[in-house]
N, C-alpha and C. Protein backbone atom coordinates (compact mmCIF):
# COMPACT_ATOMS: atom_id res chain seq x y z
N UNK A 1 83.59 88.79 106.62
CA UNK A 1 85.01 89.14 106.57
C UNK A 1 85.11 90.66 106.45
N UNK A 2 85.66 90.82 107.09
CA UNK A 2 86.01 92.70 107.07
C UNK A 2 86.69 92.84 106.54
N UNK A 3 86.97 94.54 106.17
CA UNK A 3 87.91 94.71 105.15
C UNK A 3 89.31 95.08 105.42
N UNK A 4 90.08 94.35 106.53
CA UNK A 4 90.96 94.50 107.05
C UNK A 4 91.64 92.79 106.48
N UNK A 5 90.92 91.56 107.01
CA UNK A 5 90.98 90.13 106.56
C UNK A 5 91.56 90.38 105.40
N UNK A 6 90.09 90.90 104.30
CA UNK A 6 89.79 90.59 102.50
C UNK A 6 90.94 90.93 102.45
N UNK A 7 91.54 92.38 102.65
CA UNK A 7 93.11 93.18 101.99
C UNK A 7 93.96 92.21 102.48
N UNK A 8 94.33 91.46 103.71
CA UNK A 8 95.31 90.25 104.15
C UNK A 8 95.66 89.16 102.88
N UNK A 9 94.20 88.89 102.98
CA UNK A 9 93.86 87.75 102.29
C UNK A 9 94.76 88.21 100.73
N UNK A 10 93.92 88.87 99.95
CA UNK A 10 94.27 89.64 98.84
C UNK A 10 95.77 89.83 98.70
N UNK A 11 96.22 90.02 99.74
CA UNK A 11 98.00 90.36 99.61
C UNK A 11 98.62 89.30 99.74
N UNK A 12 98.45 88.19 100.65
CA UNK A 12 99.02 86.79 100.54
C UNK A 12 98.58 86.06 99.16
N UNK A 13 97.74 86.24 98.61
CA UNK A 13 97.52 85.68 97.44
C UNK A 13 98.27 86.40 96.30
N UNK A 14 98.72 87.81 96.34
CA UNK A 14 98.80 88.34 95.46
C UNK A 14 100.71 88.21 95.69
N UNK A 15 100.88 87.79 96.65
CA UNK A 15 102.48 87.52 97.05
C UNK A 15 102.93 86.04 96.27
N UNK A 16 101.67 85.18 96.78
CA UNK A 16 102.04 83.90 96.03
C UNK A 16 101.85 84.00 94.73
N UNK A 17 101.45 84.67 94.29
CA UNK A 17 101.13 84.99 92.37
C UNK A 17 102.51 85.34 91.81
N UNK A 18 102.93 86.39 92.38
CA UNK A 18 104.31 86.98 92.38
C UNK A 18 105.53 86.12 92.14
N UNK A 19 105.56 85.13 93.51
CA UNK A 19 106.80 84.24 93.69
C UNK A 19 106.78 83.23 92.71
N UNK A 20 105.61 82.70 92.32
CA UNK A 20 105.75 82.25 91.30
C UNK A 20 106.53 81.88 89.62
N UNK A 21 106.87 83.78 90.10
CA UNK A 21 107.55 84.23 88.11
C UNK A 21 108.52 84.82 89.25
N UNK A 22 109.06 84.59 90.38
CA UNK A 22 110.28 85.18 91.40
C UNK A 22 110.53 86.70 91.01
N UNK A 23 109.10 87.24 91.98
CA UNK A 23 108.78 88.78 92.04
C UNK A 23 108.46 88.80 93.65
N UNK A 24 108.57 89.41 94.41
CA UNK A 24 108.94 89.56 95.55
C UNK A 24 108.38 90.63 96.42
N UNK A 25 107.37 90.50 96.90
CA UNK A 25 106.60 91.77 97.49
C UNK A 25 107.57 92.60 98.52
N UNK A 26 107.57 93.15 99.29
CA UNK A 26 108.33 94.13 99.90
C UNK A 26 107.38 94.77 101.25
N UNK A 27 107.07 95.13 102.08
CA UNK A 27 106.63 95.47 103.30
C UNK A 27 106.43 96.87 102.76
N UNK A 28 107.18 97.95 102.21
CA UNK A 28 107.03 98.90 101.08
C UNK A 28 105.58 99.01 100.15
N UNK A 29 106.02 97.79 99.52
CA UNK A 29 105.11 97.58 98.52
C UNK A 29 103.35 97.38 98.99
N UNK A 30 103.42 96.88 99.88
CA UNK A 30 102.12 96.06 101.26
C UNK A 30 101.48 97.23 101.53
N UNK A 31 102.36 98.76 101.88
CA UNK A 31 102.04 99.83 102.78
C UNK A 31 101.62 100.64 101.49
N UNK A 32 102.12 100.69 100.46
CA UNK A 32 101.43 101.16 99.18
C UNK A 32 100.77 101.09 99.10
N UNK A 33 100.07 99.87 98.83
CA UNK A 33 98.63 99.30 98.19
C UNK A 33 97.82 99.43 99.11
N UNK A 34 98.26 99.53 100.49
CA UNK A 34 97.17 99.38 101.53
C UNK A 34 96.42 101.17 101.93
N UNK A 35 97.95 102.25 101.55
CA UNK A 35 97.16 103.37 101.12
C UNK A 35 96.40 104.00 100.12
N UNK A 36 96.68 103.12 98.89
CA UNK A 36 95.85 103.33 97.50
C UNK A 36 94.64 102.47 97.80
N UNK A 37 94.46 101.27 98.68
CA UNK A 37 93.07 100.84 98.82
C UNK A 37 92.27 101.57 100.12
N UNK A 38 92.90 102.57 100.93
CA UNK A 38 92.17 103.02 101.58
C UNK A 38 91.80 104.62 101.33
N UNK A 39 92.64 104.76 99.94
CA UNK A 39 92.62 106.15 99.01
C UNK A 39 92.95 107.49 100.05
N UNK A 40 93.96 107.13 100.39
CA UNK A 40 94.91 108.11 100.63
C UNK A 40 95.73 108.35 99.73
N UNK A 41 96.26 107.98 98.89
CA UNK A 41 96.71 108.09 97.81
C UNK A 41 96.48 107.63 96.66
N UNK A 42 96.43 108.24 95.72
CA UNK A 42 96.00 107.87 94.22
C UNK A 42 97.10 106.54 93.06
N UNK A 43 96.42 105.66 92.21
CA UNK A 43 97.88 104.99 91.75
C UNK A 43 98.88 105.80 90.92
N UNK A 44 97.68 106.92 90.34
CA UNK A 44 98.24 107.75 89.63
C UNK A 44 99.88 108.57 90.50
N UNK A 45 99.59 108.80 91.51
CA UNK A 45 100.63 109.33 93.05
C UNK A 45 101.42 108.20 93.06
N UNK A 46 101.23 106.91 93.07
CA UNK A 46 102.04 105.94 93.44
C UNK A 46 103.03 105.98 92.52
N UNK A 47 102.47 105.89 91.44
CA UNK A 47 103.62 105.66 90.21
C UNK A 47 104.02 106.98 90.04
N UNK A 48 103.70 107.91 90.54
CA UNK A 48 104.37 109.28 90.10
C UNK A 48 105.62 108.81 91.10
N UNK A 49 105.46 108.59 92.54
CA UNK A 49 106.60 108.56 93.52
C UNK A 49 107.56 107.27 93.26
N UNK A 50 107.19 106.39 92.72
CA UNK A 50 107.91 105.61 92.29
C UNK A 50 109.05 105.75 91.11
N UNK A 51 108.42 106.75 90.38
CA UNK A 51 109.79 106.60 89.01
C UNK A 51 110.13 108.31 89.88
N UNK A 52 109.98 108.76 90.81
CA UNK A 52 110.54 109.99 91.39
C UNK A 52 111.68 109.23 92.63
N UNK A 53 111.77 108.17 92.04
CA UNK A 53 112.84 107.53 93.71
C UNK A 53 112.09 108.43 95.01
N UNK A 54 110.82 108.61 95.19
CA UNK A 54 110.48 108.88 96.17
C UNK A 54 109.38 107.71 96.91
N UNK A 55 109.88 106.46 96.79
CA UNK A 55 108.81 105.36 97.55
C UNK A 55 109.41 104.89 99.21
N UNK A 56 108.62 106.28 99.63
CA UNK A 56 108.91 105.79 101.26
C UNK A 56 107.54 106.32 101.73
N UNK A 57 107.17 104.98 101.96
CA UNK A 57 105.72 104.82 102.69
C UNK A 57 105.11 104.99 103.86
């Protein structure tokens, strides 16, 4: 499995974890994680742009 699948995989699972307690991933949220797992950006950056109302991915 490449690491294109695993991150798929990983995000559909991590969507159904979510809906569970009715938390709601976002296409936003997908493009986040998918630049903090390919470390273009740091989480430390993520959450800085996030409480900066600056989350446009």
């Amino acid at each position: 499995m490449n690491f294109e699948e695993k991150f798929n995989l990983d995000v559909e699972n991590l969507k159904n974890d979510l809906a569970i307690e009715n938390m709601y991933v976002t296409d936003d949220d997908i493009s986040m994680l998918r630049k903090i797992s390919n470390n273009e950006i740091t989480i430390n950056q993520a959450i800085h742009d996030i409480i900066k109302g600056d989350y446009n991915v």
